[in-house]
C-alpha atoms as a PDB file:
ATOM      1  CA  UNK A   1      -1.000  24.064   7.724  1.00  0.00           C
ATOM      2  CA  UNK A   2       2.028  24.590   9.675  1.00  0.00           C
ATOM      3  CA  UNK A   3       4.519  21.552   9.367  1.00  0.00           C
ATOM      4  CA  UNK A   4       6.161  21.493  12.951  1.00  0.00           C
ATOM      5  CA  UNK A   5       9.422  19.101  11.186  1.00  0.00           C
ATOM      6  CA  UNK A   6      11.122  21.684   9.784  1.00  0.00           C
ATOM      7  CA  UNK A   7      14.463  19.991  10.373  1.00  0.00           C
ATOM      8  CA  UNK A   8      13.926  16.895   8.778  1.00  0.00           C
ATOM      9  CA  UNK A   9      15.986  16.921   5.623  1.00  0.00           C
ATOM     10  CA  UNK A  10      13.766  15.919   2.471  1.00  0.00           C
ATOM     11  CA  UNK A  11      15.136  12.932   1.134  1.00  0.00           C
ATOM     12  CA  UNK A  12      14.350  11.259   4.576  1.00  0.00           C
ATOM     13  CA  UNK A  13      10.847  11.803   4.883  1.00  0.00           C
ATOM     14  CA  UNK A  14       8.713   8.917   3.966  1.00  0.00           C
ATOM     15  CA  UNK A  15       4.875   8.388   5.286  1.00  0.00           C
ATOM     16  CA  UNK A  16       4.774   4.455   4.127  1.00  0.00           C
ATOM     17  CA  UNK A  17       1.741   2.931   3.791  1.00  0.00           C
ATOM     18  CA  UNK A  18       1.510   1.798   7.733  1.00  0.00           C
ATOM     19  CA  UNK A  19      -0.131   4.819   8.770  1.00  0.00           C
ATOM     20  CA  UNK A  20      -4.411   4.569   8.864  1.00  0.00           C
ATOM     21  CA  UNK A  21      -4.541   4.680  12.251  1.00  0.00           C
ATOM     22  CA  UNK A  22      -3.504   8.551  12.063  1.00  0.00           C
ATOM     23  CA  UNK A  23      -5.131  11.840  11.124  1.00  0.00           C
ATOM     24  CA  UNK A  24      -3.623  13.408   7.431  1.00  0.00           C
ATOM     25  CA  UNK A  25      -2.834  16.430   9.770  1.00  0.00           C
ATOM     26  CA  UNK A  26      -0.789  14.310  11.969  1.00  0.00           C
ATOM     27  CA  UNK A  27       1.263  12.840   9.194  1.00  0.00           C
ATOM     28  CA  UNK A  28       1.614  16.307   7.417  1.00  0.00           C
ATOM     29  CA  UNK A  29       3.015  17.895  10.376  1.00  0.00           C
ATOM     30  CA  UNK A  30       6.248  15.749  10.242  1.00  0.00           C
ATOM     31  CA  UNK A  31       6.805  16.553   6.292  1.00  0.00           C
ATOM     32  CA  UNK A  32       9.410  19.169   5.696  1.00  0.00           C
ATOM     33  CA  UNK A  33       8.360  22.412   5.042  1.00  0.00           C
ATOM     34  CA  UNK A  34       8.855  24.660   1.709  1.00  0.00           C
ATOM     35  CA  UNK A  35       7.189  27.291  -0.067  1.00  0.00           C
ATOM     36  CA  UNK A  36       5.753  26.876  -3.426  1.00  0.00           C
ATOM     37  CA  UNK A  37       8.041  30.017  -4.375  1.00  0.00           C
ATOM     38  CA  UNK A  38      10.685  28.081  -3.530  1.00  0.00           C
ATOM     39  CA  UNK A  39      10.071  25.595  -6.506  1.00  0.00           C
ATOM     40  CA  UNK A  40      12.096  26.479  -9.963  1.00  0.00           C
ATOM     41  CA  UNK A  41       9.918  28.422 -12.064  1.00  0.00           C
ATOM     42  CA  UNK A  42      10.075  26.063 -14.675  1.00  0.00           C
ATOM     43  CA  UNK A  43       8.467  23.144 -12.827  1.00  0.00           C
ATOM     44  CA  UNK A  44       6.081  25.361 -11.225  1.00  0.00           C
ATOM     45  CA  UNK A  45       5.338  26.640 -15.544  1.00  0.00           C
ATOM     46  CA  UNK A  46       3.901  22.976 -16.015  1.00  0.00           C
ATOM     47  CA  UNK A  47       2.899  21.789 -12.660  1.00  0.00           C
ATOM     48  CA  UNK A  48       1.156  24.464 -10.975  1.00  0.00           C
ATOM     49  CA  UNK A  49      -2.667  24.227 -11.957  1.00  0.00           C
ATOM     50  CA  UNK A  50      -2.691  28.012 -12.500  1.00  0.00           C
ATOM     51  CA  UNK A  51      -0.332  27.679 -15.573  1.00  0.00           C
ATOM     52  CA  UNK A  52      -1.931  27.754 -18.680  1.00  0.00           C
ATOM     53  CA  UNK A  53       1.066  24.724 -19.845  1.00  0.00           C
ATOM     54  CA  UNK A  54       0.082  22.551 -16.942  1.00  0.00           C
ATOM     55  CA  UNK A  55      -0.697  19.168 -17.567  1.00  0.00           C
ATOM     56  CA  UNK A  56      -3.989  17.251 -17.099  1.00  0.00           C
ATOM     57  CA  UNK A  57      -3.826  16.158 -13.244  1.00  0.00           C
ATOM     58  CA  UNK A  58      -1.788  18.776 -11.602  1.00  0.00           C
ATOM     59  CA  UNK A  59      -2.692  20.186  -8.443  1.00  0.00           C
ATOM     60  CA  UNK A  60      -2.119  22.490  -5.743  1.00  0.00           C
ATOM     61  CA  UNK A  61       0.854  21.896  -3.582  1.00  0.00           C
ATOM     62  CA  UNK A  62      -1.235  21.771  -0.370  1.00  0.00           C
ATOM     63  CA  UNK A  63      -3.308  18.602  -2.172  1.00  0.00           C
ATOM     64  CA  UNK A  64      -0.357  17.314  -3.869  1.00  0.00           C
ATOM     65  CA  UNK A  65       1.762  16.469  -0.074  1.00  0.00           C
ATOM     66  CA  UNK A  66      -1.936  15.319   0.916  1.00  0.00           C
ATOM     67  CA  UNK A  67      -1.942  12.587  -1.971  1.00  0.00           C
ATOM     68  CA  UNK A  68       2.330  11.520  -0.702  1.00  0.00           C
ATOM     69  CA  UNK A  69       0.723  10.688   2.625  1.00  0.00           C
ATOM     70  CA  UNK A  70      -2.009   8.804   1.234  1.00  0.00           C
ATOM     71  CA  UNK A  71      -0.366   7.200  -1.606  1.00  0.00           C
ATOM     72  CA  UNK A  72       2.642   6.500   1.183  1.00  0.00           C
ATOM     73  CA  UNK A  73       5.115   8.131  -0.731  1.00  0.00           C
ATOM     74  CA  UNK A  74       8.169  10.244  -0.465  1.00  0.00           C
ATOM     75  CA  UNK A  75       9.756  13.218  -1.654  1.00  0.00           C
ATOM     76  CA  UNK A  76      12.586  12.517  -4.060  1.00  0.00           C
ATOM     77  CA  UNK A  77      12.249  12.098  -7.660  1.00  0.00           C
ATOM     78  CA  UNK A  78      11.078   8.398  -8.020  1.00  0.00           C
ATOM     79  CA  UNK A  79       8.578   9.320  -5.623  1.00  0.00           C
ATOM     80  CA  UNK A  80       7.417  12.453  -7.057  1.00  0.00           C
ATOM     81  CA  UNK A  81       7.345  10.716 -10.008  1.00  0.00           C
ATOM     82  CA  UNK A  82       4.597   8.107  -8.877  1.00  0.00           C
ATOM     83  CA  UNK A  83       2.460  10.764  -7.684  1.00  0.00           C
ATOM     84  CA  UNK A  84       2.155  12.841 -10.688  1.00  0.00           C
ATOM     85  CA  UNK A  85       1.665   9.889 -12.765  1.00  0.00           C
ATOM     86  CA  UNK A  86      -1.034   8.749 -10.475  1.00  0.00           C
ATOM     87  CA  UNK A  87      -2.628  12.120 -10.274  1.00  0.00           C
ATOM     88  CA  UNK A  88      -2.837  12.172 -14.181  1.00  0.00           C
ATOM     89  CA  UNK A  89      -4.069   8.747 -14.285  1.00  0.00           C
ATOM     90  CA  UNK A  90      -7.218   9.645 -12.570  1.00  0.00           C
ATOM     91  CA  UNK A  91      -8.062  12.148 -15.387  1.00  0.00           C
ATOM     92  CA  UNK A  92      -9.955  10.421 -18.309  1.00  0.00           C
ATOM     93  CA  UNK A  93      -9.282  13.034 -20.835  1.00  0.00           C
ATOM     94  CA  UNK A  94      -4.941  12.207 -20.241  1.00  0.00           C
ATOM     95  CA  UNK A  95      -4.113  11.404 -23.894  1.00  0.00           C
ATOM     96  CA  UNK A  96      -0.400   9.268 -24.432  1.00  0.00           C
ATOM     97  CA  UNK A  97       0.934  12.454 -25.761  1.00  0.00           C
ATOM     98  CA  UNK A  98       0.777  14.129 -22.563  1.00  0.00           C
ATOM     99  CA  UNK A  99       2.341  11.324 -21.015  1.00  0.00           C
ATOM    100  CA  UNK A 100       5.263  11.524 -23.751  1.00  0.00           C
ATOM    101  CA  UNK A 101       5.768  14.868 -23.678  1.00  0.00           C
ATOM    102  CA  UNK A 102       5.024  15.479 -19.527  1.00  0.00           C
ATOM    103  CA  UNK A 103       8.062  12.737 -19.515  1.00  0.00           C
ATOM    104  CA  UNK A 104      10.496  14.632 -22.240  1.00  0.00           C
ATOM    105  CA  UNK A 105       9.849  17.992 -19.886  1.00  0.00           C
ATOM    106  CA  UNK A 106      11.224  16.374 -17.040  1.00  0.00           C
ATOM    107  CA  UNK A 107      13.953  14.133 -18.611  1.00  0.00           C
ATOM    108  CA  UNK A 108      15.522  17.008 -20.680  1.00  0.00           C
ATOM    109  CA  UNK A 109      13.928  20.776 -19.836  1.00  0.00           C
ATOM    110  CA  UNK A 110      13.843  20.645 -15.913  1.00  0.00           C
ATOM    111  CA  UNK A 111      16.898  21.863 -14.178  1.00  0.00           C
ATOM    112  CA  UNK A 112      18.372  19.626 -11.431  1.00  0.00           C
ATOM    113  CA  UNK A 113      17.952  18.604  -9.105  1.00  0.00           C
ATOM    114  CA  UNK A 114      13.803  17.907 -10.928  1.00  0.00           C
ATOM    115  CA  UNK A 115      15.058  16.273 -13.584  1.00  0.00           C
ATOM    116  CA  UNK A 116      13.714  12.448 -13.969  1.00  0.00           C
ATOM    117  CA  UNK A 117      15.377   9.462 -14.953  1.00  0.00           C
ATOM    118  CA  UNK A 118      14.795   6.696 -16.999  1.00  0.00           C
ATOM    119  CA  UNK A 119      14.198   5.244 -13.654  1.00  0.00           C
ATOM    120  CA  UNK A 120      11.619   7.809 -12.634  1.00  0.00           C
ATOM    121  CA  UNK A 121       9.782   7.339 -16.047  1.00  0.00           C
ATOM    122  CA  UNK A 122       9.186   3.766 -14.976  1.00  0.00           C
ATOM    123  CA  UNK A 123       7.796   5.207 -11.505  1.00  0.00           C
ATOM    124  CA  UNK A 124       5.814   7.276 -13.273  1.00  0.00           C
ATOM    125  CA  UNK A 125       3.670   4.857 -15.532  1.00  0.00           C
ATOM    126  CA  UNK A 126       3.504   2.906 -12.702  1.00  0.00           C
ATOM    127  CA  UNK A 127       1.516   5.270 -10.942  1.00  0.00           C
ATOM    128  CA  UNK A 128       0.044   6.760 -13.888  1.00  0.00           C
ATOM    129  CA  UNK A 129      -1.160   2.746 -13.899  1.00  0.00           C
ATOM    130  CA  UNK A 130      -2.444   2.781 -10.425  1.00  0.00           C
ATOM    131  CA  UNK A 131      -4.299   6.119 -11.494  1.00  0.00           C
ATOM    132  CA  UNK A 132      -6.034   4.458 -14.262  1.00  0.00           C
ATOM    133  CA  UNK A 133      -7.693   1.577 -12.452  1.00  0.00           C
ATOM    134  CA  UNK A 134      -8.668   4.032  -9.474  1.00  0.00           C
ATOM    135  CA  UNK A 135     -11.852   3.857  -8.110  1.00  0.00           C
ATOM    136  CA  UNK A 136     -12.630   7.870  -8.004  1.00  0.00           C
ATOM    137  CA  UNK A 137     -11.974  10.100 -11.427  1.00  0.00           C
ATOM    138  CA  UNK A 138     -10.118  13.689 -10.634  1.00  0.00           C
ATOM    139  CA  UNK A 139      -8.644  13.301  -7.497  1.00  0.00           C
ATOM    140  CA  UNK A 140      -7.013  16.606  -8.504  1.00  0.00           C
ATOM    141  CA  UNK A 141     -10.224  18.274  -8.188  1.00  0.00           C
ATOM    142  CA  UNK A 142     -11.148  16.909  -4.820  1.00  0.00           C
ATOM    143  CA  UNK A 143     -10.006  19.297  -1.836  1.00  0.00           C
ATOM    144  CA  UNK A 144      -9.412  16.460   0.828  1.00  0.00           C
ATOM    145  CA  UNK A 145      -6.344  18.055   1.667  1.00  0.00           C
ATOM    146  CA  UNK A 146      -8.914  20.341   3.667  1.00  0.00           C
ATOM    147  CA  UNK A 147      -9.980  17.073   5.878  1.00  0.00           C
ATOM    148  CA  UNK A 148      -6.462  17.145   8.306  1.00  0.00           C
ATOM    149  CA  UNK A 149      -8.992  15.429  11.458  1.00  0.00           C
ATOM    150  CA  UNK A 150      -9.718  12.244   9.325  1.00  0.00           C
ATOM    151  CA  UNK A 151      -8.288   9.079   9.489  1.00  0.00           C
ATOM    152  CA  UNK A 152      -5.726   8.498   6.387  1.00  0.00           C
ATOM    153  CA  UNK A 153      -7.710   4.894   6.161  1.00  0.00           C
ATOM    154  CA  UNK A 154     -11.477   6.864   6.028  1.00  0.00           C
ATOM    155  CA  UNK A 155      -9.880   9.215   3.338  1.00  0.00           C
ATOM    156  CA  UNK A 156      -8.397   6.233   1.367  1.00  0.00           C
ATOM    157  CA  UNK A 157     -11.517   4.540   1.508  1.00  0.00           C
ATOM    158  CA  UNK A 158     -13.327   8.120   0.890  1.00  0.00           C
ATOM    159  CA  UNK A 159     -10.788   8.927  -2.612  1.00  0.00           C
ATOM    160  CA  UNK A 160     -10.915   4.990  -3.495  1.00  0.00           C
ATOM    161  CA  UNK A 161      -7.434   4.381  -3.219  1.00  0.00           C
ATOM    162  CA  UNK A 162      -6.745   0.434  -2.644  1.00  0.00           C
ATOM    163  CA  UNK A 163      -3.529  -0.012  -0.438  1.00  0.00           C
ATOM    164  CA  UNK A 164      -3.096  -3.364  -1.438  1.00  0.00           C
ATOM    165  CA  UNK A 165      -3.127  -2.024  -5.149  1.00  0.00           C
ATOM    166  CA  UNK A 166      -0.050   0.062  -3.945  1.00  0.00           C
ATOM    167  CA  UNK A 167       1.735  -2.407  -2.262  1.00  0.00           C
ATOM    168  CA  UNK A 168       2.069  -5.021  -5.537  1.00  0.00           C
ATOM    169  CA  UNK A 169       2.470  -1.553  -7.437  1.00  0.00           C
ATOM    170  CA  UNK A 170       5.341  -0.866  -5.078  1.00  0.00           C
ATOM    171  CA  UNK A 171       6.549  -4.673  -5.359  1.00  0.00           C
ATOM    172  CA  UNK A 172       6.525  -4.079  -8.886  1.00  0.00           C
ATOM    173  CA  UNK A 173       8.159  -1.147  -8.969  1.00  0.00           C
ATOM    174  CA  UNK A 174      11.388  -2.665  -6.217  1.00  0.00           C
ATOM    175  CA  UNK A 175      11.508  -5.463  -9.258  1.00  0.00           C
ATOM    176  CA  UNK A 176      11.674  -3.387 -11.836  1.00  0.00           C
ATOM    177  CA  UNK A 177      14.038  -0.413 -10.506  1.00  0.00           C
ATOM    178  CA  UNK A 178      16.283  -2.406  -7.765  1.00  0.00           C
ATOM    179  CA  UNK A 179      19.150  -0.565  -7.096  1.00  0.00           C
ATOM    180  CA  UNK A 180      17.764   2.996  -6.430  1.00  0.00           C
ATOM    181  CA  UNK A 181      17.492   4.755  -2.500  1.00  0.00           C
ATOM    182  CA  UNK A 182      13.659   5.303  -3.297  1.00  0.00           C
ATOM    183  CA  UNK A 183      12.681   1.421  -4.193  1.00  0.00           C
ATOM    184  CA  UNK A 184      14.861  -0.129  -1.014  1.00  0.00           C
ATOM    185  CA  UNK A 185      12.456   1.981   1.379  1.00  0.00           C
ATOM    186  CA  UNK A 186       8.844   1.344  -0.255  1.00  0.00           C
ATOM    187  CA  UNK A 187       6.407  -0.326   1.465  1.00  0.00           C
ATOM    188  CA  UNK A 188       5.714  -3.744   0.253  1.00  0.00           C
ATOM    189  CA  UNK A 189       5.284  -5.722   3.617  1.00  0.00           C
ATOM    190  CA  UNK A 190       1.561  -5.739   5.074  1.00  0.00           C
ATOM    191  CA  UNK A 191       2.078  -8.597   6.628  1.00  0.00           C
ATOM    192  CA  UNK A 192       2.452  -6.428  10.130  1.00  0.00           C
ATOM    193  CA  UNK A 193      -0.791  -4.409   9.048  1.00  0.00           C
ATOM    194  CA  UNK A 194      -4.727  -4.302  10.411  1.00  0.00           C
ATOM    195  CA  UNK A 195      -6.154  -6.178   7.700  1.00  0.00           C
ATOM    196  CA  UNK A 196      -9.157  -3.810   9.002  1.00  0.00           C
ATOM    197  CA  UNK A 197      -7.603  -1.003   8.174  1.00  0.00           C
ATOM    198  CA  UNK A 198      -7.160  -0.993   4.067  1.00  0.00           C
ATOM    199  CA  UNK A 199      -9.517  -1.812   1.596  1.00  0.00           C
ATOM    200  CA  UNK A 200     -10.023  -5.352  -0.051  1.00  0.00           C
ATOM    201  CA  UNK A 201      -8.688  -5.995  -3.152  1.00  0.00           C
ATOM    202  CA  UNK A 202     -11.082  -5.174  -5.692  1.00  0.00           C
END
């Protein structure tokens, strides 16, 4: 899909969480765009499904910015972070040892500006949490990044993602990493929010 926000600098974007009332087309079209080619080689060796050293969860990058807008997430580091960890929750066979070593890749093998934190770790068992408790198994394996005319809340309801799961994830995850640009812009606050438009707390 063509992303019509192509000057929109990368660390700005953010979909939040406020954001059922749109189509996943409309909220991809104002994410920045870049080319999977553009990725370092090295991230792309264990995060591009095609790589025989990928780890369980990874997914094309098409489906991967589908699951930022629907998990409300940015693009910088903590944020990636969340998302891969959720992704990988959702797959049952995800022993601890890919988790370990997944986070020792990142920490110590990826070149900068990819390289996690002790901060991102945190982010990252967070989501890998959030992925666990999901409703829906594989959401790597589900092409609803091929859906750009539905409503982010039908597709939430549709993959089983609970926003108000993520939001005490995400009030967590401000408590627990306070300092960083990522945690002072996540969306905690639903108090301004349709209550008809997430899905009770399970």
């Amino acid at each position: 899909m063509r992303r019509e926000s192509q000057y929109l600098h990368a660390c700005e974007w953010n979909p939040g969480l406020d954001n059922s009332h749109l189509t996943l087309g409309e909220v991809l079209n104002t994410l920045p765009g870049i080319e999977q080619s553009a990725v370092h080689w090295l991230v792309r060796l264990f995060e591009n499904p095609a790589s025989p050293l990928s780890f369980p969860g990874q997914i094309s990058l098409k489906r991967h910015d589908a699951l930022h807008v629907l998990l409300g997430r940015g693009l910088n580091n903590q944020d990636e972070a969340f998302v891969i960890g959720f992704t990988m929750g959702t797959v049952k066979d995800t022993k601890k040892w890919h988790r370990v070593f997944f986070t020792w890749v990142t920490k110590y093998l990826y070149p900068t500006p990819y390289r996690f934190t002790d901060d991102d770790k945190i982010a990252f068992e967070l989501g890998f949490q959030q992925g666990r408790k999901h409703q829906v198994n594989d959401v790597h394996l589900i092409p609803f990044e091929n859906k750009p005319n539905y409503k982010i809340k039908d597709l939430r309801l549709e993959l089983g993602i609970n926003v108000h799961d993520l939001y005490a994830a995400y009030r967590l995850e401000q408590s627990l990493i306070p300092n960083t640009f990522e945690s002072r812009r996540l969306d905690i606050d639903y108090g301004n929010v349709d209550p008809s438009s997430i899905s009770p707390p399970t």
